[in-house]
N, C-alpha and C. Protein backbone atom coordinates (compact mmCIF):
# COMPACT_ATOMS: atom_id res chain seq x y z
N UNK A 1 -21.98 -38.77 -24.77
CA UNK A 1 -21.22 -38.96 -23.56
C UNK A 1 -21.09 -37.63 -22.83
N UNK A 2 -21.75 -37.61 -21.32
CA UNK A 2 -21.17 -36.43 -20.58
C UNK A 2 -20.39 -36.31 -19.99
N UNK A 3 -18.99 -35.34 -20.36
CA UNK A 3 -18.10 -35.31 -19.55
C UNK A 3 -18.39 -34.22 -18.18
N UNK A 4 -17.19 -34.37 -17.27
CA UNK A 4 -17.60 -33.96 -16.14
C UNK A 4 -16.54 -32.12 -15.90
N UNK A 5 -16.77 -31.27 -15.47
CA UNK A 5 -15.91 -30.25 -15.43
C UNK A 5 -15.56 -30.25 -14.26
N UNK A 6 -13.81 -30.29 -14.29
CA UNK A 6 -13.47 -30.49 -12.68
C UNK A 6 -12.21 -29.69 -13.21
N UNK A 7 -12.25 -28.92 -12.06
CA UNK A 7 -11.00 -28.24 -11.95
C UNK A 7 -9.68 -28.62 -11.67
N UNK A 8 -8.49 -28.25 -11.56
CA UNK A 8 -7.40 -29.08 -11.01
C UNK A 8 -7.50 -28.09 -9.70
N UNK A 9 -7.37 -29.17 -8.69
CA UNK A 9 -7.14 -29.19 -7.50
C UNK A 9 -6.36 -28.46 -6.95
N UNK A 10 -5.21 -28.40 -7.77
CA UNK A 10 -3.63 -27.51 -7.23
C UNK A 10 -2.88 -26.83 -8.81
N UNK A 11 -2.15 -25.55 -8.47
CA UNK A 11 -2.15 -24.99 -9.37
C UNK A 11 -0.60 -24.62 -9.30
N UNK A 12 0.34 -24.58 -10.87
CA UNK A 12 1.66 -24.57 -10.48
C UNK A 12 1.54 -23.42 -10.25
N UNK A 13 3.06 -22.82 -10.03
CA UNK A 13 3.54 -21.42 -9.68
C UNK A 13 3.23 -20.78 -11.13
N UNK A 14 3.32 -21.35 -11.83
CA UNK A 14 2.91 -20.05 -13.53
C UNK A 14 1.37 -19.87 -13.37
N UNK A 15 0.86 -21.32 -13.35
CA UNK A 15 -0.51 -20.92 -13.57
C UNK A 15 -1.39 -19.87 -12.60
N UNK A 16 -0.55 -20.25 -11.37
CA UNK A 16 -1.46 -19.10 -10.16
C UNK A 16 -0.88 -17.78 -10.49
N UNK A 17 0.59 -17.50 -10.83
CA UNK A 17 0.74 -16.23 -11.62
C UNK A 17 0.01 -15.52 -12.67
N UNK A 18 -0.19 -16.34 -13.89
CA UNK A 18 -1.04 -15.60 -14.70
C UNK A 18 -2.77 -15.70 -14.58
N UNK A 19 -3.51 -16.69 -13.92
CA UNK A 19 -4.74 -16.45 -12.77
C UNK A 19 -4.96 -15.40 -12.37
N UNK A 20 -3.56 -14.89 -11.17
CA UNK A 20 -3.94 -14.11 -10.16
C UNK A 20 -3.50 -13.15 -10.67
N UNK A 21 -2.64 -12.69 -11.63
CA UNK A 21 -2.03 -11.43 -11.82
C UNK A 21 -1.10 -11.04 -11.81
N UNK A 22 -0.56 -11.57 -10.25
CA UNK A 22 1.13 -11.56 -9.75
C UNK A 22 1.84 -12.06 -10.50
N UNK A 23 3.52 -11.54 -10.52
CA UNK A 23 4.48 -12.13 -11.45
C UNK A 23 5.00 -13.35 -10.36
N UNK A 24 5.53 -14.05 -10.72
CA UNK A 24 6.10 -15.48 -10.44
C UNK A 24 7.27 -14.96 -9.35
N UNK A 25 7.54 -13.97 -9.41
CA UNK A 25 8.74 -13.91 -8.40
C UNK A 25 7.73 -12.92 -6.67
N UNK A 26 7.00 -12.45 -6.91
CA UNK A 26 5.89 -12.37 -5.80
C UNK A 26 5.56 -13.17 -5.43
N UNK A 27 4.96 -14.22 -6.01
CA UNK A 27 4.21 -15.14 -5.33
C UNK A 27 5.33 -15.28 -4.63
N UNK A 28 6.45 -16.00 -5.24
CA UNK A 28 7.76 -16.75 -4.02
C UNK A 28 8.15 -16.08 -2.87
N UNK A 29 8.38 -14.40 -3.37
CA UNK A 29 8.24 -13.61 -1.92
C UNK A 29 6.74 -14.04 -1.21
N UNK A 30 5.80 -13.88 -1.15
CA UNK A 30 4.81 -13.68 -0.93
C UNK A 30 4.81 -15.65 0.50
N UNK A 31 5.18 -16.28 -0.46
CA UNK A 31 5.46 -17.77 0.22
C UNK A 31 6.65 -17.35 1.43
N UNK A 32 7.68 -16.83 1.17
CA UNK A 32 8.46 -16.62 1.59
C UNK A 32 8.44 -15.63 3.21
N UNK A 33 7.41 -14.93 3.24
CA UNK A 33 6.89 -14.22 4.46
C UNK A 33 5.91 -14.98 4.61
N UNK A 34 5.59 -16.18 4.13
CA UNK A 34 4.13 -16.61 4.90
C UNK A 34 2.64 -16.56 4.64
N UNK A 35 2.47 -15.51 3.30
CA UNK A 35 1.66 -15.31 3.22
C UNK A 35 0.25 -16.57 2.33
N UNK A 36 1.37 -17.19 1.63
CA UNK A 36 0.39 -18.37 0.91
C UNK A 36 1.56 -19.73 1.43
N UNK A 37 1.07 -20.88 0.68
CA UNK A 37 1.45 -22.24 0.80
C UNK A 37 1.55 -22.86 -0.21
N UNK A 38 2.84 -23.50 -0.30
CA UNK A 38 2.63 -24.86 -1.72
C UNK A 38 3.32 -26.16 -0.87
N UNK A 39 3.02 -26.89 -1.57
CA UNK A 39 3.37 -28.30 -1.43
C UNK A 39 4.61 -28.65 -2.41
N UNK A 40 5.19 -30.00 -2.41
CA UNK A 40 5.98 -29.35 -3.56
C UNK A 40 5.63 -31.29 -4.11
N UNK A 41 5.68 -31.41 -5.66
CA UNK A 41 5.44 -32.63 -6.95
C UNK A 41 6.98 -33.10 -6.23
N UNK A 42 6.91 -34.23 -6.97
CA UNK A 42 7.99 -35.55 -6.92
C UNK A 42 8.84 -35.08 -7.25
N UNK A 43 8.52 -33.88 -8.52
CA UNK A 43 10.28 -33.38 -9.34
C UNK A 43 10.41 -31.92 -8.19
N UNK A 44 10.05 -31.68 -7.05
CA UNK A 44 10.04 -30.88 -6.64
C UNK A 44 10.07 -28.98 -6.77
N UNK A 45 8.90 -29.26 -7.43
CA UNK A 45 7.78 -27.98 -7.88
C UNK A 45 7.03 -27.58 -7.14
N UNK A 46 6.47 -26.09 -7.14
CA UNK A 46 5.64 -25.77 -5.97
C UNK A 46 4.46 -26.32 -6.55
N UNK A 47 3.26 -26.70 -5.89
CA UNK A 47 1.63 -26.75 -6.60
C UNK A 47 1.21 -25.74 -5.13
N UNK A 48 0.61 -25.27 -5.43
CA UNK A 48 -0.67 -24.02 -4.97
C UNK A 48 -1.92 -24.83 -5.16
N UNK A 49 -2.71 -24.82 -3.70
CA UNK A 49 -3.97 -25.31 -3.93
C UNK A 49 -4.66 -23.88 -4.41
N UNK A 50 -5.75 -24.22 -5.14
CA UNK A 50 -6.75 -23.84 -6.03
C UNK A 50 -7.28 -22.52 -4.67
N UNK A 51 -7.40 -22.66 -3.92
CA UNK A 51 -8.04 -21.90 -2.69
C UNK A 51 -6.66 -20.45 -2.80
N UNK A 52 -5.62 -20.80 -2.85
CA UNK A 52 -4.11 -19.61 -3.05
C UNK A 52 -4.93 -18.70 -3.91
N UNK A 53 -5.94 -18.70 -4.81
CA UNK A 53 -6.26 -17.68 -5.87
C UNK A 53 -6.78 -16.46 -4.96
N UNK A 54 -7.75 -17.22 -4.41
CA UNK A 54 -8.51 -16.04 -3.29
C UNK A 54 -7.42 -15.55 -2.20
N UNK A 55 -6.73 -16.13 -2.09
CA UNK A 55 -5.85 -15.52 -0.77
C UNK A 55 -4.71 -14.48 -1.54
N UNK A 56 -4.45 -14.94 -2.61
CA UNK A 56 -3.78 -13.65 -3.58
C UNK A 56 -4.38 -12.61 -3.94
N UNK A 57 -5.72 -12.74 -4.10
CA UNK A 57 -6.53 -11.98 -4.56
C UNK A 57 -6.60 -10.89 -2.67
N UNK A 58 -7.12 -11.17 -1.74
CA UNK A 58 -6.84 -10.58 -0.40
C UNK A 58 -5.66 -10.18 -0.24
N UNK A 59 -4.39 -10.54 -0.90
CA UNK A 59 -3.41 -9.62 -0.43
C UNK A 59 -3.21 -8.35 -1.46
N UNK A 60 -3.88 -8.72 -2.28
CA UNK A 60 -3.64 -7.92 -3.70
C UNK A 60 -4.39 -6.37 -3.44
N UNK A 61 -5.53 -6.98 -3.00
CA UNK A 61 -6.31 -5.69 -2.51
C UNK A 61 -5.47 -5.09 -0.89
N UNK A 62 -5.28 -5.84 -0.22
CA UNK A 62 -5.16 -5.28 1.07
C UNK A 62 -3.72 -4.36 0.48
N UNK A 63 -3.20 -4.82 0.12
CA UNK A 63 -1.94 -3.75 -0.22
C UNK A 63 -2.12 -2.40 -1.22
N UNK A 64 -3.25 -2.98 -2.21
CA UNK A 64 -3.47 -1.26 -2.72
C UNK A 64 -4.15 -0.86 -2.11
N UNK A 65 -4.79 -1.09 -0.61
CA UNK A 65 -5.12 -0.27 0.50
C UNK A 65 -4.00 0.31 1.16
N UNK A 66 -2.92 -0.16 1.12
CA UNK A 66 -1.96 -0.14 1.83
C UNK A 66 -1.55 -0.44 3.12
N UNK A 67 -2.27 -1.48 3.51
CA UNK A 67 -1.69 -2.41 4.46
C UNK A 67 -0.67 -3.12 5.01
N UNK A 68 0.39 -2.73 5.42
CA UNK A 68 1.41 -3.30 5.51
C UNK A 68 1.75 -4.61 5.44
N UNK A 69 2.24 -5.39 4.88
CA UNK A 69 2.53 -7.30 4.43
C UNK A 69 2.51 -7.81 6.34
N UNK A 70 2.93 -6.65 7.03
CA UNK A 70 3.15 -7.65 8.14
C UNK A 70 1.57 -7.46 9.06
N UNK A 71 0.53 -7.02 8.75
CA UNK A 71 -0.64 -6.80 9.20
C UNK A 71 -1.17 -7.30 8.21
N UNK A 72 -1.12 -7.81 7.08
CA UNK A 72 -1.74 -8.85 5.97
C UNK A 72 -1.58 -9.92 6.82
N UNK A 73 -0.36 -10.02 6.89
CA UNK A 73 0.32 -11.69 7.48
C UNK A 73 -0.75 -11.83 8.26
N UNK A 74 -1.15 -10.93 9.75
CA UNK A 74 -1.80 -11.35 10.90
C UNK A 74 -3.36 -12.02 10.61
N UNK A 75 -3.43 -11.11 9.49
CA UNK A 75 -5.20 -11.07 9.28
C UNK A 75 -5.03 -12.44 8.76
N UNK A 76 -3.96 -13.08 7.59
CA UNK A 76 -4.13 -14.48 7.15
C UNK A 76 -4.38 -15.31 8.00
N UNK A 77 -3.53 -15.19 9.03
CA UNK A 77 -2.85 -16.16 9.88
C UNK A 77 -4.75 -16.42 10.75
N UNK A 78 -5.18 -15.86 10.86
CA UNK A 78 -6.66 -16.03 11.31
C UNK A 78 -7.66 -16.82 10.50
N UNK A 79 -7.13 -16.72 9.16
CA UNK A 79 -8.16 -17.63 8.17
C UNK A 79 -8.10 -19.35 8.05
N UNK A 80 -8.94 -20.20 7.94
CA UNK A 80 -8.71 -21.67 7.96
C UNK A 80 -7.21 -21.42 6.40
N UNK A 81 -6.41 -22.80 6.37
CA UNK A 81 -5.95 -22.98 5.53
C UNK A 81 -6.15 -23.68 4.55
N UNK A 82 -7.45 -24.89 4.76
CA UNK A 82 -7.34 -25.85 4.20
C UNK A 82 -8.99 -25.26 2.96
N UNK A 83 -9.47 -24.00 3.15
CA UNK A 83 -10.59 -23.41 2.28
C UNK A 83 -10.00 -22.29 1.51
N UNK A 84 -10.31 -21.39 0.46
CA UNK A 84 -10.46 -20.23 0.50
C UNK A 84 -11.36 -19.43 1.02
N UNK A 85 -10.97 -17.76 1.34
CA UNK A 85 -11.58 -16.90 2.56
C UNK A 85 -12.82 -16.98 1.85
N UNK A 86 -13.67 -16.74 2.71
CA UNK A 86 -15.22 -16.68 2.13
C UNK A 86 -15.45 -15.14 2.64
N UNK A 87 -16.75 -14.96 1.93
CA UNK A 87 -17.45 -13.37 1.96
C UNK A 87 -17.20 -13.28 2.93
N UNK A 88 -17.88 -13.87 4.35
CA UNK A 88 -17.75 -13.51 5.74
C UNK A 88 -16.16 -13.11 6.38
N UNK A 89 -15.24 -13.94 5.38
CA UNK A 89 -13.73 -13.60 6.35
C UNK A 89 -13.53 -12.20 5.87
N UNK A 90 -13.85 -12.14 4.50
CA UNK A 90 -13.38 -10.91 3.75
C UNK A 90 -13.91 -9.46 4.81
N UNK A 91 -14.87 -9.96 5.13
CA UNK A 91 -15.75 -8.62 5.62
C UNK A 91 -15.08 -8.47 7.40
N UNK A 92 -15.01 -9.53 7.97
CA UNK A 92 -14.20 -9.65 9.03
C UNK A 92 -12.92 -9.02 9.08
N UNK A 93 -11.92 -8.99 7.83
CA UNK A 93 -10.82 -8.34 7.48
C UNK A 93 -10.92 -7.15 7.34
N UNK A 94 -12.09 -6.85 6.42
CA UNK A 94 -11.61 -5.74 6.04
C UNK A 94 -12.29 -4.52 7.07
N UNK A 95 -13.11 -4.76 8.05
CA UNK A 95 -13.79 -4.28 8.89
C UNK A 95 -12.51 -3.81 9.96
N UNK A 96 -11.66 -4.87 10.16
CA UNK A 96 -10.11 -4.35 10.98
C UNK A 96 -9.29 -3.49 10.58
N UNK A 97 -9.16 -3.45 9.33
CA UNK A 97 -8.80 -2.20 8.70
C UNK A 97 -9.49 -1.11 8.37
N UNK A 98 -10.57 -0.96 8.00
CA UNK A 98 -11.49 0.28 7.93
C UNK A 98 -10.92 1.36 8.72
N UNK A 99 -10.87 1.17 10.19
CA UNK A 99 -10.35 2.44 11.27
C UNK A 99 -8.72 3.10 10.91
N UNK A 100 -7.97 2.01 10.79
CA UNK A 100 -6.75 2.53 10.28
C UNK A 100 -6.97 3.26 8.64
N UNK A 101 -7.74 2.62 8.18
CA UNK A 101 -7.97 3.36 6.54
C UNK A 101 -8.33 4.20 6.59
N UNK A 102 -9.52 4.93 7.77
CA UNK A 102 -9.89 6.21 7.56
C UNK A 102 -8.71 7.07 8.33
N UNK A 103 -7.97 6.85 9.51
CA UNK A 103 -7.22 8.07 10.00
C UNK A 103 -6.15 8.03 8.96
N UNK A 104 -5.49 6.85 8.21
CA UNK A 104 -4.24 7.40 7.04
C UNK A 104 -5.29 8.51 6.49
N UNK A 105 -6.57 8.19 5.83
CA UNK A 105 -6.94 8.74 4.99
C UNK A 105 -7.43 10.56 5.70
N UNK A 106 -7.98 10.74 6.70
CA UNK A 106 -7.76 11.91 7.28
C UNK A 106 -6.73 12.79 7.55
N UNK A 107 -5.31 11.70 8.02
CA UNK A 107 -3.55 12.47 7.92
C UNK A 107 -3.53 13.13 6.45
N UNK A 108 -3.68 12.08 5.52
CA UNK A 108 -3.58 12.51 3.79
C UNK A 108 -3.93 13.90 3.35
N UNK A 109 -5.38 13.97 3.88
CA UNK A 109 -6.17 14.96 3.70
C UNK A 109 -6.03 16.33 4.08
N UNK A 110 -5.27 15.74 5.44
CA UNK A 110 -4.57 16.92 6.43
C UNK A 110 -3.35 17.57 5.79
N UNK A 111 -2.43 16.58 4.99
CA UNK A 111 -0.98 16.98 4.50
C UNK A 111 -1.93 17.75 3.16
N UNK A 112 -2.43 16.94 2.44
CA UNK A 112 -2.54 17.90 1.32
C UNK A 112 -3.09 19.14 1.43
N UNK A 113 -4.08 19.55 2.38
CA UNK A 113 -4.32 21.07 2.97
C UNK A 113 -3.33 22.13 3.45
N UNK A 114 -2.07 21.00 3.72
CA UNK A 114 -1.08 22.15 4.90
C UNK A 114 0.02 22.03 3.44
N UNK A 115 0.07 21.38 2.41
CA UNK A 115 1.67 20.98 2.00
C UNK A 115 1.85 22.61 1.19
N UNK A 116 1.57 23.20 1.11
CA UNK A 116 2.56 24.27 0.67
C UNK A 116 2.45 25.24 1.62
N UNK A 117 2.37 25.02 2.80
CA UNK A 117 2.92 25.53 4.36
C UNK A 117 4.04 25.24 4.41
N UNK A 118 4.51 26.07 5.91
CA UNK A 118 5.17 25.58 6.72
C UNK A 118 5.03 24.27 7.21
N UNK A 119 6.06 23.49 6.99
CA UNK A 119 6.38 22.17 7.76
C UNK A 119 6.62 21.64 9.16
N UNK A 120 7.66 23.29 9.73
CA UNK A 120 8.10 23.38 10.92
C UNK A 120 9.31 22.26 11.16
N UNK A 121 9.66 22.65 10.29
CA UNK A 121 11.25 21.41 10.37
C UNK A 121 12.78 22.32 10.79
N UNK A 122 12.25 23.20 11.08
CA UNK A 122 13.14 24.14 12.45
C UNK A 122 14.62 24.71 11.51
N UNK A 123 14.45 24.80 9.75
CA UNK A 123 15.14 25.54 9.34
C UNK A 123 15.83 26.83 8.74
N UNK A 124 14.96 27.73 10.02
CA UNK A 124 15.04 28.99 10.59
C UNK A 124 15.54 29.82 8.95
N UNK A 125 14.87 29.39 8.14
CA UNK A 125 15.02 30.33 6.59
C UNK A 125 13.88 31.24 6.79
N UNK A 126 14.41 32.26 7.42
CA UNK A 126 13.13 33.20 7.43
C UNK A 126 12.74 34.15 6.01
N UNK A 127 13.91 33.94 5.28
CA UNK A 127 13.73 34.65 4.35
C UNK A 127 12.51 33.72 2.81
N UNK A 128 12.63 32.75 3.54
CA UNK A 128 11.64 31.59 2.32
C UNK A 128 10.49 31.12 2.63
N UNK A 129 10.62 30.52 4.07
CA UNK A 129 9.72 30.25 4.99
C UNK A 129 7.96 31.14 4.90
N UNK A 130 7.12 30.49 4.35
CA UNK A 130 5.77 30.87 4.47
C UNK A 130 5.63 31.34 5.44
N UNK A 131 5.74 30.90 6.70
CA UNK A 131 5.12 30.68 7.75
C UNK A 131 6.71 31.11 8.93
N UNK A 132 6.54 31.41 9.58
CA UNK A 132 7.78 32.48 10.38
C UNK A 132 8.12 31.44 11.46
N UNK A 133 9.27 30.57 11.93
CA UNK A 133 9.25 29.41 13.03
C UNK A 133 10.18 30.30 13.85
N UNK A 134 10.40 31.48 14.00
CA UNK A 134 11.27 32.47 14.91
C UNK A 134 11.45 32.35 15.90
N UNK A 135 13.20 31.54 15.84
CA UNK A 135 13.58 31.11 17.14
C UNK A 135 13.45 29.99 17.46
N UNK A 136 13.00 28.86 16.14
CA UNK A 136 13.03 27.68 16.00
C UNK A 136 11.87 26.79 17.48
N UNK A 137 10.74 27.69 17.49
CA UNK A 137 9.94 27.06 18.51
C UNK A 137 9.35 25.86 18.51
N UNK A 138 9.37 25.70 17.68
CA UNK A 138 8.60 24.29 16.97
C UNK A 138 9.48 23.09 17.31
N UNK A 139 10.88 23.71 17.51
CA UNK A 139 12.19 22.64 18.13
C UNK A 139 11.78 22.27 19.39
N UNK A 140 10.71 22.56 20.24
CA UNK A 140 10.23 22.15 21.68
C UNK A 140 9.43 21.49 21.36
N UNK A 141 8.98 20.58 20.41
CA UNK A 141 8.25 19.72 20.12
C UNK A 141 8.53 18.60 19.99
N UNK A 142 9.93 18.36 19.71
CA UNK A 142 10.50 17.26 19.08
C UNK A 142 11.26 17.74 17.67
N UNK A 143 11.72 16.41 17.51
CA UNK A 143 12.51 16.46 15.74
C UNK A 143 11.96 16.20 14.96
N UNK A 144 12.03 16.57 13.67
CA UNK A 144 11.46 16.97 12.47
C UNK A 144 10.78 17.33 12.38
N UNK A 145 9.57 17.54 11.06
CA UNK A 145 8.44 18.48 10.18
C UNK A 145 7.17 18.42 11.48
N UNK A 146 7.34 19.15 12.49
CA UNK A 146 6.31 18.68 13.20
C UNK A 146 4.97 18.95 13.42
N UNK A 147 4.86 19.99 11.95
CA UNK A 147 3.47 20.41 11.61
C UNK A 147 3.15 19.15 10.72
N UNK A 148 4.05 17.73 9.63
CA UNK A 148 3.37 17.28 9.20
C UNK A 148 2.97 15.99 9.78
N UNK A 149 3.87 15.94 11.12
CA UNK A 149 3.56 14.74 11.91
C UNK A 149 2.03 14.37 12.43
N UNK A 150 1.62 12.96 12.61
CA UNK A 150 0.25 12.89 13.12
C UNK A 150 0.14 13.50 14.96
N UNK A 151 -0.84 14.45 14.80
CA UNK A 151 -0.97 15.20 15.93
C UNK A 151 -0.03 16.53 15.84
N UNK A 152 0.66 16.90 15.04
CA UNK A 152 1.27 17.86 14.72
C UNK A 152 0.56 19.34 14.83
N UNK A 153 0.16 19.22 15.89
CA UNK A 153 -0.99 20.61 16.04
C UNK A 153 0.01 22.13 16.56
N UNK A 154 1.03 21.76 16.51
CA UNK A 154 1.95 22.88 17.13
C UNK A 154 1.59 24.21 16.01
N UNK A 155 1.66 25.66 16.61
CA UNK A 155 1.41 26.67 16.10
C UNK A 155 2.87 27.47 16.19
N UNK A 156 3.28 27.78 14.79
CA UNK A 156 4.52 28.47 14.51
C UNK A 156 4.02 30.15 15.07
C-alpha cells in the first residue's frame, strides 16, 4: 500500500515556533503588528498557514539586517497572502534594502574610525578632550556629538 505525504496545511502556534525558531511569545507580537496571520480552530487557537514559515523566516533575516519591524511591515504588506514569498519577492525585498544597508554600513565604518576621537558634544573639557572644541564651535552646528552624526563633517 502507498501512502501519500501531505503536509498539514496549517500549523499551531508551537509548531510554527519550534519550525521557525521564534519563541511563542514573538510570533504573537509579531501577529500583533501585522506581520503574519492565523485563523483561529473551533476551541479558538491560532493555526498559521504552512506559507507563515517563509514569512518568519523574512522577518528573521530582515531584522538581523536590522531593518526596522515597521519597514518589514511595508515590504510584507506588498507580498500576496494567500502563498509563501518566492525567490523573486525575496530578491525584490531585499534589493530595497541593500541602499539603506550599505550607508548604515558606511556610518558604522565611519564611527568606528572616529570613536576614540573627539565626538564634538560641546563639553568644553579641554583638559581630556583629544581633539580641542575651543569655544564650543561645534555648538553652531546643532545639538549633540556632531562629529558622530550622519553628515557630521564639522571640523573642531
Amino acid at each position: 500500500m502507498i501512502t501519500s505525504c501531505t503536509a498539514e496545511k496549517v500549523l499551531t502556534v508551537g509548531q510554527l515556533a519550534t519550525r521557525s525558531g521564534v519563541a511563542v511569545t514573538a510570533l504573537h507580537f509579531y501577529e500583533s503588528k501585522g506581520l503574519i496571520h492565523s485563523t483561529r480552530s473551533s476551541g479558538n487557537q491560532r493555526r498559521y498557514p504552512r506559507e507563515t514559515l517563509r514569512r518568519v523566516a523574512v522577518i528573521k533575516m530582515a531584522q538581523r539586517l536590522g531593518i526596522p519591524l515597521s519597514t518589514i511591515h511595508a515590504a510584507l504588506q506588498t507580498l500576496p497572502v494567500d502563498r509563501a514569498p518566492s525567490v523573486n519577492d525575496w530578491q525584490r525585498l531585499s534589493a530595497q534594502w541593500r541602499e539603506d544597508l550599505n550607508q548604515r554600513i558606511d556610518r558604522l565604518l565611519a564611527l568606528r574610525d572616529q570613536l576614540d576621537g573627539c565626538i564634538g558634544c560641546g563639553c568644553l573639557s579641554l583638559q581630556s578632550c583629544p581633539l580641542r572644541n575651543c569655544n564650543d564651535e561645534l555648538g553652531e552646528h546643532g545639538p549633540g556629538p556632531q562629529l558622530l552624526e550622519p553628515g557630521g563633517e564639522a571640523t573642531p
